[in-house]
PDB file of N, CA and C in Angstrom:
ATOM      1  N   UNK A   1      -1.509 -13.048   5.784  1.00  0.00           N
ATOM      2  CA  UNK A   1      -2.299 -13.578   4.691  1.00  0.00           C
ATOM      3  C   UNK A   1      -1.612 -14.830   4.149  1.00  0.00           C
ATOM      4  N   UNK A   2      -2.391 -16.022   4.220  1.00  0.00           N
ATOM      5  CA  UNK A   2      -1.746 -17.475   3.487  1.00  0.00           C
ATOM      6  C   UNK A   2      -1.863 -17.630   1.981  1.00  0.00           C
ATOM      7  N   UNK A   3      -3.804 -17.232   1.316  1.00  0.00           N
ATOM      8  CA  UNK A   3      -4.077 -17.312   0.351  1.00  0.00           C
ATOM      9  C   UNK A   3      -5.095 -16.477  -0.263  1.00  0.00           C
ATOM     10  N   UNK A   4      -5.029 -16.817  -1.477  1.00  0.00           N
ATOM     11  CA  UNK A   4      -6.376 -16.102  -2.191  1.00  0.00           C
ATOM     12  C   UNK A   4      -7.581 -16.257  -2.867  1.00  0.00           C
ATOM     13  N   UNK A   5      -8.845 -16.032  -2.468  1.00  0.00           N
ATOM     14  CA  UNK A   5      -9.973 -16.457  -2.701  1.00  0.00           C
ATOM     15  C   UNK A   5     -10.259 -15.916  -3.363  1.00  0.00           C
ATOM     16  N   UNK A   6     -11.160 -16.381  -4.421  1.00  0.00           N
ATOM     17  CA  UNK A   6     -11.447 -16.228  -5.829  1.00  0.00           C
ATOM     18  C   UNK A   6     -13.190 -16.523  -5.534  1.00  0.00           C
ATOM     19  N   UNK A   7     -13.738 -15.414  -5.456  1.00  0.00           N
ATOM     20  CA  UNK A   7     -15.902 -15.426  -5.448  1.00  0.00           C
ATOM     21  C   UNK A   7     -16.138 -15.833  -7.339  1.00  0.00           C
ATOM     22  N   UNK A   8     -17.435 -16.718  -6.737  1.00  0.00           N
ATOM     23  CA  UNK A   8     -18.004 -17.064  -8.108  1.00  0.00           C
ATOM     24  C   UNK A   8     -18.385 -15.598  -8.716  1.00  0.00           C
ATOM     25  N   UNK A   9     -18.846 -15.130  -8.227  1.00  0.00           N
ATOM     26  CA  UNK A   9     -18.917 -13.808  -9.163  1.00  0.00           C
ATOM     27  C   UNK A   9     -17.427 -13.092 -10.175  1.00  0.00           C
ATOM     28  N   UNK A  10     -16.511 -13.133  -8.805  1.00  0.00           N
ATOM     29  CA  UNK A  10     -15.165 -12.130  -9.436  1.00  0.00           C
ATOM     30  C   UNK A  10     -14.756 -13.129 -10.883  1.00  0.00           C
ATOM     31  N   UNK A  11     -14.764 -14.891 -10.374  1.00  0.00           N
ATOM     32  CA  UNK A  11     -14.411 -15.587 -11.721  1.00  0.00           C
ATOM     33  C   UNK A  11     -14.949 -15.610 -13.124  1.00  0.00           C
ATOM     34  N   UNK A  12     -16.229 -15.037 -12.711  1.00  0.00           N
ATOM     35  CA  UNK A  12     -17.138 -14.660 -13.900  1.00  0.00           C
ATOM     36  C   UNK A  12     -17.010 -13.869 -14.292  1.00  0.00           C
ATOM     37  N   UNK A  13     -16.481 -12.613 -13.317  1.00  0.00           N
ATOM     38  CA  UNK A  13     -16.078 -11.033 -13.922  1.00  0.00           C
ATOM     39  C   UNK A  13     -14.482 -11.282 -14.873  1.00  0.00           C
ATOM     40  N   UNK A  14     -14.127 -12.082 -14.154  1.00  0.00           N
ATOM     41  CA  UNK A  14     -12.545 -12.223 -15.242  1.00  0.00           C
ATOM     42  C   UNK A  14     -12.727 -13.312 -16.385  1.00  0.00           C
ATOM     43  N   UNK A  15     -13.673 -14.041 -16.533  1.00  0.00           N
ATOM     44  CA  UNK A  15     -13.889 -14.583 -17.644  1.00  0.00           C
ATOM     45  C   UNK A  15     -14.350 -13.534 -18.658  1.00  0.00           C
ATOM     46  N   UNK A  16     -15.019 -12.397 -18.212  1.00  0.00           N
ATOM     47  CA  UNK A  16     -15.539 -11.840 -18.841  1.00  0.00           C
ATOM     48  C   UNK A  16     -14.924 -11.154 -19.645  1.00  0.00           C
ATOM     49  N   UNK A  17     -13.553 -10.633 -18.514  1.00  0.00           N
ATOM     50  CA  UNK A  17     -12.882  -9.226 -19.432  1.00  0.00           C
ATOM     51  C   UNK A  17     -11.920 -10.542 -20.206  1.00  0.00           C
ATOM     52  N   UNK A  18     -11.637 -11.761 -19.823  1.00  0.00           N
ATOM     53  CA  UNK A  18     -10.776 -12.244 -20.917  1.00  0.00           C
ATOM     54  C   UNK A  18     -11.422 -12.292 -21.942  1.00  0.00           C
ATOM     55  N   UNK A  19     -12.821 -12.369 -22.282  1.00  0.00           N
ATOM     56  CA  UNK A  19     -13.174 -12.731 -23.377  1.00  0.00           C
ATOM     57  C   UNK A  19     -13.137 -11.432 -24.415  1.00  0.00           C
ATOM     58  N   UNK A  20     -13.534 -10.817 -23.534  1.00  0.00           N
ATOM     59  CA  UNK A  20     -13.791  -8.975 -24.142  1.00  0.00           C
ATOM     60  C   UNK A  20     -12.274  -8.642 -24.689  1.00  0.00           C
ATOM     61  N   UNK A  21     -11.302  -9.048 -24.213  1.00  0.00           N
ATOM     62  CA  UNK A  21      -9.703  -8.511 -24.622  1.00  0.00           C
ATOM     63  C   UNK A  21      -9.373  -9.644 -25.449  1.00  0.00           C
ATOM     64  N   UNK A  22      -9.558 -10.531 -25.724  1.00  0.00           N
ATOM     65  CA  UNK A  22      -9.558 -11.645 -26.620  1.00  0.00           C
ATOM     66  C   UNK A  22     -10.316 -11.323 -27.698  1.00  0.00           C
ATOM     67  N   UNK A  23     -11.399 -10.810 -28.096  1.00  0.00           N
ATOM     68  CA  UNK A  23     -12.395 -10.740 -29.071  1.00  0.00           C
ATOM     69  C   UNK A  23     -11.739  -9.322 -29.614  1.00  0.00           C
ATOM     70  N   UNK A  24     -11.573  -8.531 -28.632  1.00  0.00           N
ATOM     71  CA  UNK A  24     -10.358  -7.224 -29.581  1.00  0.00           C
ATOM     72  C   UNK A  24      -9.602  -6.775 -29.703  1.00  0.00           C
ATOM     73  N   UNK A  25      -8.094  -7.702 -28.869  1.00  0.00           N
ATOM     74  CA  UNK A  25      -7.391  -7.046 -28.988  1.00  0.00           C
ATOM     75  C   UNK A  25      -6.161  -8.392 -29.227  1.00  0.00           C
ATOM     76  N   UNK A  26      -6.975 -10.129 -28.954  1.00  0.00           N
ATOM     77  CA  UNK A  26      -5.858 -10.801 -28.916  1.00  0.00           C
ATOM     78  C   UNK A  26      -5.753 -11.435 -27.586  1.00  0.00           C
ATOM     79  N   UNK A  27      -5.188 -13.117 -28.031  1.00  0.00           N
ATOM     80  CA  UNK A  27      -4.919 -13.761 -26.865  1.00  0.00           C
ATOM     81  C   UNK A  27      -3.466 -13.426 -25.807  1.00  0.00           C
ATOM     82  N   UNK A  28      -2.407 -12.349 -26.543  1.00  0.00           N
ATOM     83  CA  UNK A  28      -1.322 -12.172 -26.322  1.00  0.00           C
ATOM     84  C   UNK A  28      -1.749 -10.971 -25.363  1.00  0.00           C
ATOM     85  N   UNK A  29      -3.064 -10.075 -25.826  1.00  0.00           N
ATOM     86  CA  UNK A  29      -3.055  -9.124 -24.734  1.00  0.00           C
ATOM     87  C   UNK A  29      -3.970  -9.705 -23.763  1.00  0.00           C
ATOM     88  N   UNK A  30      -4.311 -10.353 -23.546  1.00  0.00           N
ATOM     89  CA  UNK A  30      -5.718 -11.153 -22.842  1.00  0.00           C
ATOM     90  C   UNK A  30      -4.594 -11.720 -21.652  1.00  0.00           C
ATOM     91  N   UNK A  31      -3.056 -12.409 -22.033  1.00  0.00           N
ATOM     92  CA  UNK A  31      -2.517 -13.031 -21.309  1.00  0.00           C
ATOM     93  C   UNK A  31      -1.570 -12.521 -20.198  1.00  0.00           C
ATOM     94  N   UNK A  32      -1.538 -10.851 -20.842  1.00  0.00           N
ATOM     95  CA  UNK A  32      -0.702  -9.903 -20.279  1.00  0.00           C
ATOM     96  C   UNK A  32      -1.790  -9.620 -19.178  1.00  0.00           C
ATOM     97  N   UNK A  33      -3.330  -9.332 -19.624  1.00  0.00           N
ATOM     98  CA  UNK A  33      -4.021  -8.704 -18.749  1.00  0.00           C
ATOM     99  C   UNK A  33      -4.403  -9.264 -17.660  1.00  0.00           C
ATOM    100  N   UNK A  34      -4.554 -10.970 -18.099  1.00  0.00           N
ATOM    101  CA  UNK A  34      -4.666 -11.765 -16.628  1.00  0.00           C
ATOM    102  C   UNK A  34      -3.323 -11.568 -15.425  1.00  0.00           C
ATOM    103  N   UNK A  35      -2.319 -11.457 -16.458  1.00  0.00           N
ATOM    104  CA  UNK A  35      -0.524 -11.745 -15.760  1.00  0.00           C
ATOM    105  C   UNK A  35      -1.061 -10.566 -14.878  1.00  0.00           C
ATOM    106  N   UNK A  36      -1.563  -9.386 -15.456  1.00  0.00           N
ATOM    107  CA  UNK A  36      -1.408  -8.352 -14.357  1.00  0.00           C
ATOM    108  C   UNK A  36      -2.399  -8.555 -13.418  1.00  0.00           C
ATOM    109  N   UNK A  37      -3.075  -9.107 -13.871  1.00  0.00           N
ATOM    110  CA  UNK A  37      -4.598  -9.301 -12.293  1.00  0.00           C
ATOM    111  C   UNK A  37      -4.110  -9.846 -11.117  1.00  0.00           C
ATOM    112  N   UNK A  38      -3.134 -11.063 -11.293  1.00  0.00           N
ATOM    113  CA  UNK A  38      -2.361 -12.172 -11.002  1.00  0.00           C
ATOM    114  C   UNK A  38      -1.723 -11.266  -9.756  1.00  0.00           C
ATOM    115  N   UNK A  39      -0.835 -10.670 -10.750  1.00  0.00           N
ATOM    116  CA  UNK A  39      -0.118 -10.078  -9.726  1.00  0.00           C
ATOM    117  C   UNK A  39      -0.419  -9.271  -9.112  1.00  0.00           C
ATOM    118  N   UNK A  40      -1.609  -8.038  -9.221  1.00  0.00           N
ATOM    119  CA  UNK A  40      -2.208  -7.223  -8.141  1.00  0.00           C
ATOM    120  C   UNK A  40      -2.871  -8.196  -7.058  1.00  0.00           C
ATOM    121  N   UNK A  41      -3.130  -9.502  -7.232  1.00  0.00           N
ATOM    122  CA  UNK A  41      -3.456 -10.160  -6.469  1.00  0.00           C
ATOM    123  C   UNK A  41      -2.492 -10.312  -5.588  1.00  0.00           C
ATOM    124  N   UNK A  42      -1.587 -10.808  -5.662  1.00  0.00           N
ATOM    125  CA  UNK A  42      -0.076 -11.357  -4.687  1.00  0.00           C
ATOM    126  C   UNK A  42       0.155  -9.837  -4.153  1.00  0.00           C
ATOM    127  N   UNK A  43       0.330  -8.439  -4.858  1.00  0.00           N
ATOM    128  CA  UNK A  43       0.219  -7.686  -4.100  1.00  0.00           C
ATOM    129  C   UNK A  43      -0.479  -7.395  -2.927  1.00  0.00           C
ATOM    130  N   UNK A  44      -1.669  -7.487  -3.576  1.00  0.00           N
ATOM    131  CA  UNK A  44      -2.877  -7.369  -2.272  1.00  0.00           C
ATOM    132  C   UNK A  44      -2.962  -8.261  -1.412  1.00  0.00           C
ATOM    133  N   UNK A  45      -2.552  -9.897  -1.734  1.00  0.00           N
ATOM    134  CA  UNK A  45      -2.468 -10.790  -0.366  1.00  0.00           C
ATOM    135  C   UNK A  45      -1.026 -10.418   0.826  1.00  0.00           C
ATOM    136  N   UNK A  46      -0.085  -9.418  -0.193  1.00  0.00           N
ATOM    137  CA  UNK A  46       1.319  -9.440   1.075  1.00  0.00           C
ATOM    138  C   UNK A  46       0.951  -8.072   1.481  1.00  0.00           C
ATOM    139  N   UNK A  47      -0.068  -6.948   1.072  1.00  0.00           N
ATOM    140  CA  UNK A  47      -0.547  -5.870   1.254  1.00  0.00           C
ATOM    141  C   UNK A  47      -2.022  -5.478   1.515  1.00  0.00           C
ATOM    142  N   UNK A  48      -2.843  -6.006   2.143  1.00  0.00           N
ATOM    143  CA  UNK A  48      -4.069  -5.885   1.675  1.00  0.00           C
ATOM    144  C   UNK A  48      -4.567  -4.585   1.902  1.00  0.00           C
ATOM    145  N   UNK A  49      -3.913  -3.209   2.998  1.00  0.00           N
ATOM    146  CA  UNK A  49      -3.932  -2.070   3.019  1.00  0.00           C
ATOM    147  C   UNK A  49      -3.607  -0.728   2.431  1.00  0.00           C
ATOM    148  N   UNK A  50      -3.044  -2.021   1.220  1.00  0.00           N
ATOM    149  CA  UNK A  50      -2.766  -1.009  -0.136  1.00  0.00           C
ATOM    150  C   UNK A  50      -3.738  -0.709  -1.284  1.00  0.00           C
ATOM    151  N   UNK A  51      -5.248  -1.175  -1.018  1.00  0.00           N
ATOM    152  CA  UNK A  51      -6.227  -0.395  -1.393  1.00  0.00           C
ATOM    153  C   UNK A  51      -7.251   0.391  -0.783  1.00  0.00           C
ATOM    154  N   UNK A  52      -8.160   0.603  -1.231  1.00  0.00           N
ATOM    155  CA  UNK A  52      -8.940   2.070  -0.407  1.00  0.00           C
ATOM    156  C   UNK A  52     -10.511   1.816   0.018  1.00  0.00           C
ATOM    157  N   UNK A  53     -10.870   2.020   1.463  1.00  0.00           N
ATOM    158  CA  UNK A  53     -11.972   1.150   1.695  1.00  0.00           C
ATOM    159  C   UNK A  53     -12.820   1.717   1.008  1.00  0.00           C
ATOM    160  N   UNK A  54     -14.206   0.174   1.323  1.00  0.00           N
ATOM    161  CA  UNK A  54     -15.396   1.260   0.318  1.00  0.00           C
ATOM    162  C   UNK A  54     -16.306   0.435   1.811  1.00  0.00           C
ATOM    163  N   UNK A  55     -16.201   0.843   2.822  1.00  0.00           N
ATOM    164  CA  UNK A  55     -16.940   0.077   3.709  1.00  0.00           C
ATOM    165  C   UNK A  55     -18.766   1.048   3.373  1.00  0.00           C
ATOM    166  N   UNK A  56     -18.723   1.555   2.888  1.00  0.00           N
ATOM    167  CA  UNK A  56     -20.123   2.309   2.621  1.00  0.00           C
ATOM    168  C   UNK A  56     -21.141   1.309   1.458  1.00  0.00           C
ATOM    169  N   UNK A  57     -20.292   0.121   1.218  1.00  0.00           N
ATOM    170  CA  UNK A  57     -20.871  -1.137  -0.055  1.00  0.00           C
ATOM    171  C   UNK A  57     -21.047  -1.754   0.730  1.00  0.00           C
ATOM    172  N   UNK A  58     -20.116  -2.120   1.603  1.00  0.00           N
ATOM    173  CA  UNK A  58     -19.842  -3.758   2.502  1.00  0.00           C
ATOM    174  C   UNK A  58     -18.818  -3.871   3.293  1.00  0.00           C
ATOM    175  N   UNK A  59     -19.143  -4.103   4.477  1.00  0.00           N
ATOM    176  CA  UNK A  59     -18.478  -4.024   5.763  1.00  0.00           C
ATOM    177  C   UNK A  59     -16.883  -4.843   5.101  1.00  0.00           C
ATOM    178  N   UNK A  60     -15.843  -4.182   5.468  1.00  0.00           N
ATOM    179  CA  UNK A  60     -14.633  -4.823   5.443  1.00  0.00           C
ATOM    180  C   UNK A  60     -14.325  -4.768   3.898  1.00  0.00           C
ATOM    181  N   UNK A  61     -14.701  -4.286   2.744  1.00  0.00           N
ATOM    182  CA  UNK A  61     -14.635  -3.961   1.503  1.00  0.00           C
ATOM    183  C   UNK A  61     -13.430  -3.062   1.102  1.00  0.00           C
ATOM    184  N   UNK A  62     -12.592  -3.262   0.346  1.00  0.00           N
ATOM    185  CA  UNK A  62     -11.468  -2.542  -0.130  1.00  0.00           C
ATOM    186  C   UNK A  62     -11.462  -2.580  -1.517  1.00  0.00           C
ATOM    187  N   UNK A  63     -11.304  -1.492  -2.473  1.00  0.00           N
ATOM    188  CA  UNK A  63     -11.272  -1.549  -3.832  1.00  0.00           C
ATOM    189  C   UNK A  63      -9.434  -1.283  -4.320  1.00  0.00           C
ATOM    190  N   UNK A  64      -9.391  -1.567  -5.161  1.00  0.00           N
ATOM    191  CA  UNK A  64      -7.972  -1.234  -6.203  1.00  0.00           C
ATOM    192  C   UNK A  64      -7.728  -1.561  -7.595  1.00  0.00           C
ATOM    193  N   UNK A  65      -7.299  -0.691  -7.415  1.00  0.00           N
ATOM    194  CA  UNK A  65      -7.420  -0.063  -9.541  1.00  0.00           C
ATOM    195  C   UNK A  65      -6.182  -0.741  -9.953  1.00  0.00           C
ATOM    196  N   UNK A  66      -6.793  -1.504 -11.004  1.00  0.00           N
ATOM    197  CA  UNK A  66      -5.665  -2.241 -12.183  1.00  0.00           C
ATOM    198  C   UNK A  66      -6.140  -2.117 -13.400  1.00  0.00           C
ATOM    199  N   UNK A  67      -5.365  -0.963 -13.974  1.00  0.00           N
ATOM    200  CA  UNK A  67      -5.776  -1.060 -15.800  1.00  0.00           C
ATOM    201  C   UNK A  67      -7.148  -0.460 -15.608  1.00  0.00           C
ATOM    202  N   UNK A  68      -8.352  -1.067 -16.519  1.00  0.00           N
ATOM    203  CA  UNK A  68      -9.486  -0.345 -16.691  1.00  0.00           C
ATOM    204  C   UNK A  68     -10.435  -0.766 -15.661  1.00  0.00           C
ATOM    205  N   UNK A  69      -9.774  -1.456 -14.631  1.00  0.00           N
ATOM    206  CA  UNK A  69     -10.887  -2.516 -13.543  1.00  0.00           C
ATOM    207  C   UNK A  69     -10.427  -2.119 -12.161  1.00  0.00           C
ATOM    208  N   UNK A  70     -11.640  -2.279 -11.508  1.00  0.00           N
ATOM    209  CA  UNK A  70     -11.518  -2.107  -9.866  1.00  0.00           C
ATOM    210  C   UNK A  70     -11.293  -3.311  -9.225  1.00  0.00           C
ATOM    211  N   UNK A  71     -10.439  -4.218  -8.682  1.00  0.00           N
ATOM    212  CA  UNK A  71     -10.814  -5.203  -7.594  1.00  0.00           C
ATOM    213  C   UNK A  71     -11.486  -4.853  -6.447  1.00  0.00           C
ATOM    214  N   UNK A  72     -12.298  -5.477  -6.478  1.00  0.00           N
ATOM    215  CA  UNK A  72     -12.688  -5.743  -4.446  1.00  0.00           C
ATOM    216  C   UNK A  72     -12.420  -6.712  -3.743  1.00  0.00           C
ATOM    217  N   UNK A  73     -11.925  -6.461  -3.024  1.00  0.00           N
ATOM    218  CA  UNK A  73     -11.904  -7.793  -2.139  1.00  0.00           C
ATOM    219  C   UNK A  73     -11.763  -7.370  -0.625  1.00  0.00           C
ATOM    220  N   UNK A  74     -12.016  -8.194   0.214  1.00  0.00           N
ATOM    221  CA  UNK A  74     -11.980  -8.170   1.763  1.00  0.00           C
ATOM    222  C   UNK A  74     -10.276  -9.010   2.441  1.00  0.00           C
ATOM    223  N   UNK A  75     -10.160  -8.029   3.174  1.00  0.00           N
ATOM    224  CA  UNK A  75      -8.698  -9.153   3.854  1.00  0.00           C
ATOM    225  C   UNK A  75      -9.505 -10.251   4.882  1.00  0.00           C
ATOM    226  N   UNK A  76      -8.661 -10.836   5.025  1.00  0.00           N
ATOM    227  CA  UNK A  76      -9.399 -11.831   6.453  1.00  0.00           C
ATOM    228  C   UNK A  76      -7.861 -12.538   7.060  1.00  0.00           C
ATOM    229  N   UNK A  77      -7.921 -12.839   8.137  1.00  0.00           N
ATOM    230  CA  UNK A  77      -6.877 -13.304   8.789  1.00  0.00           C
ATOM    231  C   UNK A  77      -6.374 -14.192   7.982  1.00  0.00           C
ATOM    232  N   UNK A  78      -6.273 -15.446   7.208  1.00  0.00           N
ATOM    233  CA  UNK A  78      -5.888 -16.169   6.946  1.00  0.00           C
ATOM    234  C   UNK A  78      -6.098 -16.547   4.912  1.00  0.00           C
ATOM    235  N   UNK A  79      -6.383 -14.921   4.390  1.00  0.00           N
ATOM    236  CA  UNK A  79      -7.061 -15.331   3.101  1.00  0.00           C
ATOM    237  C   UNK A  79      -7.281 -13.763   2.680  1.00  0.00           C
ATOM    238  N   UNK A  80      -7.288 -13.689   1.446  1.00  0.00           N
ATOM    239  CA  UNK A  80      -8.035 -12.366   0.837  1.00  0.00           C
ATOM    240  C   UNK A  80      -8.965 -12.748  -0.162  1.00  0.00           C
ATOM    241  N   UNK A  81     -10.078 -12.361  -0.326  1.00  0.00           N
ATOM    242  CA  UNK A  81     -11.529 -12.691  -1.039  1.00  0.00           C
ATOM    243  C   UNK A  81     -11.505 -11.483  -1.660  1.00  0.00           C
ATOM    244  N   UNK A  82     -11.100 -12.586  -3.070  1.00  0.00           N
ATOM    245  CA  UNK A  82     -11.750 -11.360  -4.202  1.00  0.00           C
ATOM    246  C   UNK A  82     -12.969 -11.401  -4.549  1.00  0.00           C
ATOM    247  N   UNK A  83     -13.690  -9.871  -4.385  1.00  0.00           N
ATOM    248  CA  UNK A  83     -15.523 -10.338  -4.236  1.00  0.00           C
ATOM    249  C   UNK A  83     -15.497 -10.235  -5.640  1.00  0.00           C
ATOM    250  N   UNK A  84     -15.276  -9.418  -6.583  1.00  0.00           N
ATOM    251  CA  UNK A  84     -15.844  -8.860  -7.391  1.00  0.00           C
ATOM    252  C   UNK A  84     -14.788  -8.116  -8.737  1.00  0.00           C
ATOM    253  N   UNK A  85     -14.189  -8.157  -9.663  1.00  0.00           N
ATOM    254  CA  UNK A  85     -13.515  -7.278 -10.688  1.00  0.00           C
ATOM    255  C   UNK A  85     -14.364  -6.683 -12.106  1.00  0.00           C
ATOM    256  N   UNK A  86     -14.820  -5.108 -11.237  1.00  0.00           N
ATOM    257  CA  UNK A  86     -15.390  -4.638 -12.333  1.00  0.00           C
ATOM    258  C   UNK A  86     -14.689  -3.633 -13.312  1.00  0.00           C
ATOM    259  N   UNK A  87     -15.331  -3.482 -14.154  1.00  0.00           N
ATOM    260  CA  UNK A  87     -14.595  -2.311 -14.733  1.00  0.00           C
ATOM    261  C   UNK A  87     -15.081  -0.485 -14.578  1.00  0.00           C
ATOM    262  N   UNK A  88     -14.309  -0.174 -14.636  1.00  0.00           N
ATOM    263  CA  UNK A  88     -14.040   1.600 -13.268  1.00  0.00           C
ATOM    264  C   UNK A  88     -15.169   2.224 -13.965  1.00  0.00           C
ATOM    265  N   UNK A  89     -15.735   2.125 -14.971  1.00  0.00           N
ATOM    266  CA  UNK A  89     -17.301   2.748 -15.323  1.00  0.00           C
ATOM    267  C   UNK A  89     -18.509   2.302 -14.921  1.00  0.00           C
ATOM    268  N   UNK A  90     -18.714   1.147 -14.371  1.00  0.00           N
ATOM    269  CA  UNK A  90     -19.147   0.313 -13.335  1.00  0.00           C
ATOM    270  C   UNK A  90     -19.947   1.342 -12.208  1.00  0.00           C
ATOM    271  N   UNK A  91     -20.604   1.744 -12.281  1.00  0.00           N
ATOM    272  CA  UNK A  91     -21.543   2.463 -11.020  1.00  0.00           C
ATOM    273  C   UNK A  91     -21.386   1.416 -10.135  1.00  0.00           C
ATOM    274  N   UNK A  92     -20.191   1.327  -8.378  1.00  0.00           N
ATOM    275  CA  UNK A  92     -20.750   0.366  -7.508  1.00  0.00           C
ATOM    276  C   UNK A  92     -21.856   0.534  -6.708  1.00  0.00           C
ATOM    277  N   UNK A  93     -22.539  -0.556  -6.598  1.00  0.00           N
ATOM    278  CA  UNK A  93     -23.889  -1.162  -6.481  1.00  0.00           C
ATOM    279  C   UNK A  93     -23.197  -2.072  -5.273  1.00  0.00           C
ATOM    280  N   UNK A  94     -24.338  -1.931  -4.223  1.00  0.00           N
ATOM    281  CA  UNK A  94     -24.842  -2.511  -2.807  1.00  0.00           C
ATOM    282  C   UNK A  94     -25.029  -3.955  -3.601  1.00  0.00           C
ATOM    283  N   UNK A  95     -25.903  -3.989  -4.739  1.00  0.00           N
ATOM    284  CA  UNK A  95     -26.300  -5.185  -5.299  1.00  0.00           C
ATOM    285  C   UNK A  95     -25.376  -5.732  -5.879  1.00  0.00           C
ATOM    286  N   UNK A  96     -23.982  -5.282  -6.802  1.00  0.00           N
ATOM    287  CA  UNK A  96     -23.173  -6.353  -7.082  1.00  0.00           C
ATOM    288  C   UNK A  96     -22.560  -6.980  -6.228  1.00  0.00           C
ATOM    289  N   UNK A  97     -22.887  -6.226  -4.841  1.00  0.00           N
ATOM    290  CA  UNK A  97     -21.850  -6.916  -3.376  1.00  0.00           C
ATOM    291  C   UNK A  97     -22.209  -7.695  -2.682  1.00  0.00           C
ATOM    292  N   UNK A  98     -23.786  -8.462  -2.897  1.00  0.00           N
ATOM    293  CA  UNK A  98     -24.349  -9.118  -1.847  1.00  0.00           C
ATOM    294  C   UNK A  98     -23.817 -10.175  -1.232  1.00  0.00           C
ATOM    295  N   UNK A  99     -23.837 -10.633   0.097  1.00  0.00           N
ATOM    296  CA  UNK A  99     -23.163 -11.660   0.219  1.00  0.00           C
ATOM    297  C   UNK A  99     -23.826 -12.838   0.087  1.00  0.00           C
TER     298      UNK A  99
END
């Protein structure tokens, strides 16, 4: 794995929870919560078999739990694509995965 891809959707999903942890709890926890996204990311690009497939959403689909949110993302030879960061009450949906 070289790098990490960031889907217009997942950037919208993390704008989202920054705003949501910003509006209640603070920019100091908002900054911790990105720090940790950050780094489950770098995990998952030197590991990408350290989350758990969901190939029953989308072919090549892997989820992993950080805090109150699921990442998805797909490995690929040269990149990991984060599709999607929802949060774990989130019913996954075929439809939040489309490609």
């Amino acid at each position: 794995m070289f790098r990490i891809d960031v889907s217009v959707e997942a950037e919208e999903d993390i704008d989202e929870i920054a705003d949501y942890t910003t509006r209640t709890w603070g920019w100091r926890q908002t900054d911790q919560y990105l720090a940790k996204l950050e780094d489950c990311f770098g995990l998952l690009v030197r590991n990408p078999a350290a989350g758990r497939r969901c190939e029953f959403i989308r072919p090549g689909l892997y989820r992993f739990e950080i805090g109150k949110h699921v990442v998805s993302y797909i490995p690929r030879p040269a990149e990991l694509l984060i599709v999607r960061v929802l949060h774990q009450q989130m019913v996954p949906a075929k439809s939040r995965f489309e490609e």
